[in-house]
N, C-alpha and C. Protein backbone atom coordinates (compact mmCIF):
# COMPACT_ATOMS: atom_id res chain seq x y z
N UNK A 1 0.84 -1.19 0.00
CA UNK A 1 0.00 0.00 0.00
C UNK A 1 0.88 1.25 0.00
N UNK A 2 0.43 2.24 -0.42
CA UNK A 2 1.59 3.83 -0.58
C UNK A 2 0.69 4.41 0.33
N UNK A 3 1.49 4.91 1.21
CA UNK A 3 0.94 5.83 2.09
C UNK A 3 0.74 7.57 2.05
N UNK A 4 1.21 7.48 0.86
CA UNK A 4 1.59 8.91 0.21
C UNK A 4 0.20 9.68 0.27
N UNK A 5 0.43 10.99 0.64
CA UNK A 5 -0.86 12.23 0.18
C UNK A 5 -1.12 12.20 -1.22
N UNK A 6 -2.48 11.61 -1.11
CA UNK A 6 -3.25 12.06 -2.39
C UNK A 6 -2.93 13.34 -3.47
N UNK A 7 -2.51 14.42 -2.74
CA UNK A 7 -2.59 15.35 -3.10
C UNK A 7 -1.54 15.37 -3.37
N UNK A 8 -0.50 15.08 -3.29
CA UNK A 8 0.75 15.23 -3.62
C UNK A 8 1.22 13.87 -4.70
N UNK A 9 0.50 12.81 -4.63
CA UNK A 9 0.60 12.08 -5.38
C UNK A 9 -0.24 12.23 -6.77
N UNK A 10 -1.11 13.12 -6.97
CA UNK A 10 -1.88 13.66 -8.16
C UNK A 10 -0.98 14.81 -8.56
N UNK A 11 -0.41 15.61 -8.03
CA UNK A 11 0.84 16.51 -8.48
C UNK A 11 1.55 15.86 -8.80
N UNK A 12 2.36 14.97 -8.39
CA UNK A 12 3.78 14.36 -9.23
C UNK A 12 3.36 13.76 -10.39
N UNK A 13 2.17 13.40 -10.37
CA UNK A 13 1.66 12.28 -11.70
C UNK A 13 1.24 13.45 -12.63
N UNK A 14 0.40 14.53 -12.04
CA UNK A 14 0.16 15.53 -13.45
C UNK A 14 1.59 15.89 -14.11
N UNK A 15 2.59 16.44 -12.65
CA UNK A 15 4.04 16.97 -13.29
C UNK A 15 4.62 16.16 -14.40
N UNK A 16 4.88 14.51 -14.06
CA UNK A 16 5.70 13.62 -15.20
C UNK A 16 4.52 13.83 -16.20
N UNK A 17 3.12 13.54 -16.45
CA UNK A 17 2.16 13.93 -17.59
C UNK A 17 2.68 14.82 -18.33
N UNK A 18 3.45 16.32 -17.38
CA UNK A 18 3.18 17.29 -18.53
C UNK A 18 4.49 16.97 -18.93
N UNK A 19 5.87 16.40 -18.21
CA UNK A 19 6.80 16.39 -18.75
C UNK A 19 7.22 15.43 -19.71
N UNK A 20 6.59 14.35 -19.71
CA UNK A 20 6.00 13.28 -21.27
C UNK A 20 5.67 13.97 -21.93
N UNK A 21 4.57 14.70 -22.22
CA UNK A 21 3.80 15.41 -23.09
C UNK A 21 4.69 16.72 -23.74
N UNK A 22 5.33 17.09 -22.98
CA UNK A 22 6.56 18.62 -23.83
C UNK A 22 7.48 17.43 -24.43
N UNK A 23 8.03 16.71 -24.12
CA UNK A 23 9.11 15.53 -24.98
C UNK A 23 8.59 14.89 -25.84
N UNK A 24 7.05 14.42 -25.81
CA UNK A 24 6.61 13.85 -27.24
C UNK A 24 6.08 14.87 -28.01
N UNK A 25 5.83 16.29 -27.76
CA UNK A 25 5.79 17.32 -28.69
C UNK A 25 7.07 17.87 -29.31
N UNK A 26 8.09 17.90 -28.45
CA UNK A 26 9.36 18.19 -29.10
C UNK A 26 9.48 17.21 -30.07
N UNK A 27 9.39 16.04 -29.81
CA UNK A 27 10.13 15.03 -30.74
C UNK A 27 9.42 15.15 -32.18
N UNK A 28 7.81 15.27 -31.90
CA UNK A 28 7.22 15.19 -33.15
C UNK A 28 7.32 16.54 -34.10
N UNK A 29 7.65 17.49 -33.69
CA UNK A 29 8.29 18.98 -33.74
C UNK A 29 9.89 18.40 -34.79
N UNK A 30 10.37 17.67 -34.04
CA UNK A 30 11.83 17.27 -34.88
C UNK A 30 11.18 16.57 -35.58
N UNK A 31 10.87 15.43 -35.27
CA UNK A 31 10.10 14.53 -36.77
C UNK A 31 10.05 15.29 -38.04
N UNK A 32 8.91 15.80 -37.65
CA UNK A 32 8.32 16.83 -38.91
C UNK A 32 9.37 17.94 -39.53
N UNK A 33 10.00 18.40 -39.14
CA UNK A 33 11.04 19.15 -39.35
C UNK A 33 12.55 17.90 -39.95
N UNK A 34 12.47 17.18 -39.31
CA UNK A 34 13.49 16.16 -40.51
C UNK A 34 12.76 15.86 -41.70
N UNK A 35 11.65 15.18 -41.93
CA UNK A 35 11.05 15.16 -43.02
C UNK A 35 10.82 16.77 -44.00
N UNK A 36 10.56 17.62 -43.53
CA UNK A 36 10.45 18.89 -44.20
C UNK A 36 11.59 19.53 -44.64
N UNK A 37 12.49 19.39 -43.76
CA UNK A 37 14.56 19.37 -44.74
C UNK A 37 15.09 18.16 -45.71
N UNK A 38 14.24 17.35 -45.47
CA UNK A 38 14.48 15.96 -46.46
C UNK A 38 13.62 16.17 -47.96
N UNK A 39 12.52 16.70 -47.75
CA UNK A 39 11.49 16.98 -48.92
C UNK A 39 11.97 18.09 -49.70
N UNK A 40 12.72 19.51 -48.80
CA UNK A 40 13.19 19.88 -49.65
C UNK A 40 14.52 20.14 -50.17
N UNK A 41 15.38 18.89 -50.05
CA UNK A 41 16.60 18.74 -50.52
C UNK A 41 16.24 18.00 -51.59
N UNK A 42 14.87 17.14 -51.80
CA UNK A 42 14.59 16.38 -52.79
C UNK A 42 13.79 17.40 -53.68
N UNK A 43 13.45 18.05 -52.99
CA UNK A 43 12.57 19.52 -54.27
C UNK A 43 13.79 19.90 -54.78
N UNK A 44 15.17 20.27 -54.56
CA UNK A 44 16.23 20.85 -55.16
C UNK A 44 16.97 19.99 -56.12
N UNK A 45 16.77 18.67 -55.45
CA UNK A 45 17.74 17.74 -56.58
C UNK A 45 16.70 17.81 -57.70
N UNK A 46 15.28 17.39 -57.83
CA UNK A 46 14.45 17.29 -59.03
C UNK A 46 14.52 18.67 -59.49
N UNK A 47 14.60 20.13 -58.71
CA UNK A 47 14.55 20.83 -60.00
C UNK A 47 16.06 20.84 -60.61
N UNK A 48 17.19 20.89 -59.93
CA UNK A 48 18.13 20.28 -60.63
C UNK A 48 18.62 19.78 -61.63
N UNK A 49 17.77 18.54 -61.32
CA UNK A 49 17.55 16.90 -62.57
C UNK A 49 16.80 17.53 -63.72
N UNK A 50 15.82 18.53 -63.25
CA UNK A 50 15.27 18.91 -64.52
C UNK A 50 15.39 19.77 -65.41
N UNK A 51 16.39 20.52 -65.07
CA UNK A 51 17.19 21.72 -65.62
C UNK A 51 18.51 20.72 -66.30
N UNK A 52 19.26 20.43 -65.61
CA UNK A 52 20.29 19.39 -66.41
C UNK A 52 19.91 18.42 -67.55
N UNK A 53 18.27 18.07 -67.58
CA UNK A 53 18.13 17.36 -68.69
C UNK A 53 17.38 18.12 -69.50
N UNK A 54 17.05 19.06 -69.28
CA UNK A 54 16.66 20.13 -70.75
C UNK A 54 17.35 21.30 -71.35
N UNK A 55 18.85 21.18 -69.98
CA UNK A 55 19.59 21.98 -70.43
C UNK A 55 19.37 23.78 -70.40
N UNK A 56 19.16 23.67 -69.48
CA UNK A 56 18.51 25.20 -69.18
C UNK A 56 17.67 25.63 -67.97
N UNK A 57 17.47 26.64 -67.73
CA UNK A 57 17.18 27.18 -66.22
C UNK A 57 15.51 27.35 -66.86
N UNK A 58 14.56 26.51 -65.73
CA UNK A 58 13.23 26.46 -65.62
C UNK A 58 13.01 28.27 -65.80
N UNK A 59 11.89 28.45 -66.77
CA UNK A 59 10.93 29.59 -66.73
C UNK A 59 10.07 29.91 -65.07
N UNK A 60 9.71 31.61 -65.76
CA UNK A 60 9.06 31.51 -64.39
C UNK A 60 7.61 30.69 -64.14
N UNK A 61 6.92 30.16 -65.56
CA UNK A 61 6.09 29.55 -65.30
C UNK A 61 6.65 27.94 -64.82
N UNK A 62 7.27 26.92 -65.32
CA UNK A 62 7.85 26.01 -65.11
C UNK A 62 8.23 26.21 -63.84
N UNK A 63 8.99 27.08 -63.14
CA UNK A 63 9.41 27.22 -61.67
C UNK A 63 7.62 27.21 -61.18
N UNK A 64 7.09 27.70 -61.01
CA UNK A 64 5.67 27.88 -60.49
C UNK A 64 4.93 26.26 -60.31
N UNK A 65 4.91 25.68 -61.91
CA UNK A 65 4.37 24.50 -62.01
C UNK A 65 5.05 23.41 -61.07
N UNK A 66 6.37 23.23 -61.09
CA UNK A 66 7.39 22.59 -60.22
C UNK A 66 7.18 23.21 -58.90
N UNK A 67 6.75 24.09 -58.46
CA UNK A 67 6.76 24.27 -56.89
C UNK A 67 5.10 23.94 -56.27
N UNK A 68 4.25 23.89 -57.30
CA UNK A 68 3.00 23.14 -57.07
C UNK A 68 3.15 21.92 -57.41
N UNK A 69 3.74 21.54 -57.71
CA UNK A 69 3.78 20.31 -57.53
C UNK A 69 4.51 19.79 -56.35
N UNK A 70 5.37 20.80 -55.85
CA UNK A 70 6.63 20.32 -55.07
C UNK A 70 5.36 20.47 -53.62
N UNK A 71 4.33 21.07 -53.59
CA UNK A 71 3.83 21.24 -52.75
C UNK A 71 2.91 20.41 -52.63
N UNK A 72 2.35 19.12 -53.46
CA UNK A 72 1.37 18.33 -53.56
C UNK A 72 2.39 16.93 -52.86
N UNK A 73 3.68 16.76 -53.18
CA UNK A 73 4.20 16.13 -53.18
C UNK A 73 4.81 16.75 -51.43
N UNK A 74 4.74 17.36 -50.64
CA UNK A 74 5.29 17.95 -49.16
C UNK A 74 3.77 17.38 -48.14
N UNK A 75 2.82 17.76 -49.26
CA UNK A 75 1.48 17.42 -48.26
C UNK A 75 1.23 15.97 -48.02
N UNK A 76 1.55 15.23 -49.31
CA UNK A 76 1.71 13.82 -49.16
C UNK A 76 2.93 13.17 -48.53
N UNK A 77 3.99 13.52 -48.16
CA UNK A 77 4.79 13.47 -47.05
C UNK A 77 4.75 13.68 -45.82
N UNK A 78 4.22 14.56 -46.14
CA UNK A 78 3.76 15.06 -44.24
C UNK A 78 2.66 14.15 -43.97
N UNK A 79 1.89 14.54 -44.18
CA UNK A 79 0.39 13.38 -44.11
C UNK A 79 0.95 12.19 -43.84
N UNK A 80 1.44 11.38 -44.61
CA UNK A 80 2.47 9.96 -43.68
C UNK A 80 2.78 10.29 -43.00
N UNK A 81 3.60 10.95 -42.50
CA UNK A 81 4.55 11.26 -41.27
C UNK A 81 3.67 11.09 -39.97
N UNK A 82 2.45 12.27 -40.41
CA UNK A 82 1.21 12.41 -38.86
C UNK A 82 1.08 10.96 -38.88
N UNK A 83 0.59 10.38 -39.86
CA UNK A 83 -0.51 9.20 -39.60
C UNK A 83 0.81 8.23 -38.95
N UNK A 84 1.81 8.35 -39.04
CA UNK A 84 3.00 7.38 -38.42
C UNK A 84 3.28 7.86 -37.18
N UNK A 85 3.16 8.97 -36.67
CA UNK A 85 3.17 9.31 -35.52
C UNK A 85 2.07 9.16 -34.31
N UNK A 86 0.81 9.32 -35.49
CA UNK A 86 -0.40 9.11 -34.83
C UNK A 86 -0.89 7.36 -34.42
N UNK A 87 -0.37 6.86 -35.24
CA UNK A 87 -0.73 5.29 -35.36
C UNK A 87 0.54 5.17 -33.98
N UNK A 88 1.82 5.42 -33.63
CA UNK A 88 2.77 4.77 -32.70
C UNK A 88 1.75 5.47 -31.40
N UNK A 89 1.51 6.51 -31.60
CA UNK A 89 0.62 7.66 -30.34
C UNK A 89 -0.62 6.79 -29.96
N UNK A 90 -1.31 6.00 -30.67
CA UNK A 90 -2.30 5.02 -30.78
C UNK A 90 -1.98 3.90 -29.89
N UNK A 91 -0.14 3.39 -30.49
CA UNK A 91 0.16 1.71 -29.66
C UNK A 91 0.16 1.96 -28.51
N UNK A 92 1.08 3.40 -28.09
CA UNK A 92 1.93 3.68 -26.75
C UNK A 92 0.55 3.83 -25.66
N UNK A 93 -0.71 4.61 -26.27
CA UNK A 93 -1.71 4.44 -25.59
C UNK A 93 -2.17 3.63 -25.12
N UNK A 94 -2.15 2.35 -25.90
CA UNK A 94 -3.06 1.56 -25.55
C UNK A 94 -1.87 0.38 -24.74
N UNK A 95 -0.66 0.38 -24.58
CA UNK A 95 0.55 -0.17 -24.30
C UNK A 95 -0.26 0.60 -22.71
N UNK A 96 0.03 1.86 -22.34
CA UNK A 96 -0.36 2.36 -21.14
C UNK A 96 -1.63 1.87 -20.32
N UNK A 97 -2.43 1.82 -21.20
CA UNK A 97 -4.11 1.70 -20.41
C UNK A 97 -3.70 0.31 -20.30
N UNK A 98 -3.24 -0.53 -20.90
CA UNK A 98 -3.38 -2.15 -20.62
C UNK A 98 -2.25 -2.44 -19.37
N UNK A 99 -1.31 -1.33 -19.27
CA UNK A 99 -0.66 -1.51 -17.59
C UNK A 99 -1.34 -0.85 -16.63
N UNK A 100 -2.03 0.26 -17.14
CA UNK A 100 -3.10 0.44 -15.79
C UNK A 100 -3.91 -0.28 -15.32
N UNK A 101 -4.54 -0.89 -16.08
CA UNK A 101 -5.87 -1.95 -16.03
C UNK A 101 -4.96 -3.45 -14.95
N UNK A 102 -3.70 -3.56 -15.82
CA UNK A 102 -3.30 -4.99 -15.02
C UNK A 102 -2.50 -4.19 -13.56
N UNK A 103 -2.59 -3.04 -13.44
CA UNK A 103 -1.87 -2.49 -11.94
C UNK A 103 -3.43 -2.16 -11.34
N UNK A 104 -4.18 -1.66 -11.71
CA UNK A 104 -5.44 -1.31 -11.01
C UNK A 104 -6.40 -3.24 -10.23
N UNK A 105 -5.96 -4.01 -11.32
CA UNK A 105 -6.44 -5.17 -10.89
C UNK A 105 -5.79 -5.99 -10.04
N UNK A 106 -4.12 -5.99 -9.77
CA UNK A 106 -3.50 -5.83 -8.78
C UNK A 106 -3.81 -5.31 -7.55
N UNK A 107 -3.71 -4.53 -7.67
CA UNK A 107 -4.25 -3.29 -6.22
C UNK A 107 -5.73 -3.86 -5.83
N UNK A 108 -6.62 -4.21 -6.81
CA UNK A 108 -8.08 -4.55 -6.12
C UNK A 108 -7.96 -5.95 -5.85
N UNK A 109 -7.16 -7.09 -5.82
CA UNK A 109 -6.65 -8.42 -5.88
C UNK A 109 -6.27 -8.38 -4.27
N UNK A 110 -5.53 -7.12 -4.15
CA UNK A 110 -4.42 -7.15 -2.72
C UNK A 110 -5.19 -6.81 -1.84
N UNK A 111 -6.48 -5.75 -2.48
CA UNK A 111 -7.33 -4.90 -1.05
C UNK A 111 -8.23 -6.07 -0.93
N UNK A 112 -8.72 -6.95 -2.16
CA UNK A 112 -9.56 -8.04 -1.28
C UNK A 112 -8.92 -8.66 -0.15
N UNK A 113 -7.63 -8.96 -1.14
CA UNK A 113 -7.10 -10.40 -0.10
C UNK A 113 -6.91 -9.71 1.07
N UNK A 114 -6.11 -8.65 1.59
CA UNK A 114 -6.92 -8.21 2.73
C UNK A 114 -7.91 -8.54 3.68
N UNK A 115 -8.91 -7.96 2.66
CA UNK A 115 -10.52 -8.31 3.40
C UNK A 115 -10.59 -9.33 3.79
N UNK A 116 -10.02 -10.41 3.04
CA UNK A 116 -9.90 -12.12 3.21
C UNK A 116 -11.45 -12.06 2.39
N UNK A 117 -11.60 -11.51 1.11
CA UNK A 117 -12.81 -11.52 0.32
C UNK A 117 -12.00 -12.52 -1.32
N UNK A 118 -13.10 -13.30 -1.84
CA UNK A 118 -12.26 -13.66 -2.82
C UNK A 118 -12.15 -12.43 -4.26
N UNK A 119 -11.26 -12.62 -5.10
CA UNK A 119 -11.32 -11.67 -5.71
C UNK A 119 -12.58 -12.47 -7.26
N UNK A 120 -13.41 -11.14 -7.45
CA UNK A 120 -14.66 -11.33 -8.44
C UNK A 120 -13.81 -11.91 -10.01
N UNK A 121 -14.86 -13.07 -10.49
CA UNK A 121 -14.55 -13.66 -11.73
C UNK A 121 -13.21 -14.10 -11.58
């Protein structure tokens, strides 16, 4: 049994909450930001590639068309990225609730046996 103040034991648990929560925002903050320096080192090599094979520096319409595109092609990068972050944000959740559930059923296992009550189901 913890003999600890409630009240002080709901403070330390909000504190590590918020301090999980600023570290998995930083990280996904870097995530997204590695992918967004990666997309556009690959926007530079293709306009590159595409100037070297026609031999000449893209127009200003061609620059325009290539950067809409370069931007159809950033949204569909990113968009993976969330849904890969969101889907691990999904496991780690449910990784958590399934150790609360087997620590909460613990704890009600110990306060029966206690009681000298059997524990239900």
């Amino acid at each position: 049994m913890d003999w600890e103040d409630p009240a002080v034991k709901r403070e330390r648990i909000r504190r590590n909450m918020d301090q999980r929560l600023a570290r998995g925002i930083e990280e996904i903050n870097q995530r997204m930001q590695r992918v967004e320096r990666r997309w556009e080192a690959e926007e530079q090599g293709r306009r590159l590639e595409w100037e070297a094979l026609a031999g000449r520096l893209m127009t200003a319409e061609e620059k325009h068309h290539h950067y809409n595109d370069g931007l159809l092609r950033k949204m569909a990068v990113m968009t993976n990225e969330q849904i890969n972050i969101l889907r691990e944000f999904s496991e780690e959740m449910q990784h958590h609730f399934e150790e609360n559930q087997a620590e909460m059923r613990a704890n009600r296992e110990a306060t029966l046996k206690m009681l000298d009550r059997p524990a239900p189901g």
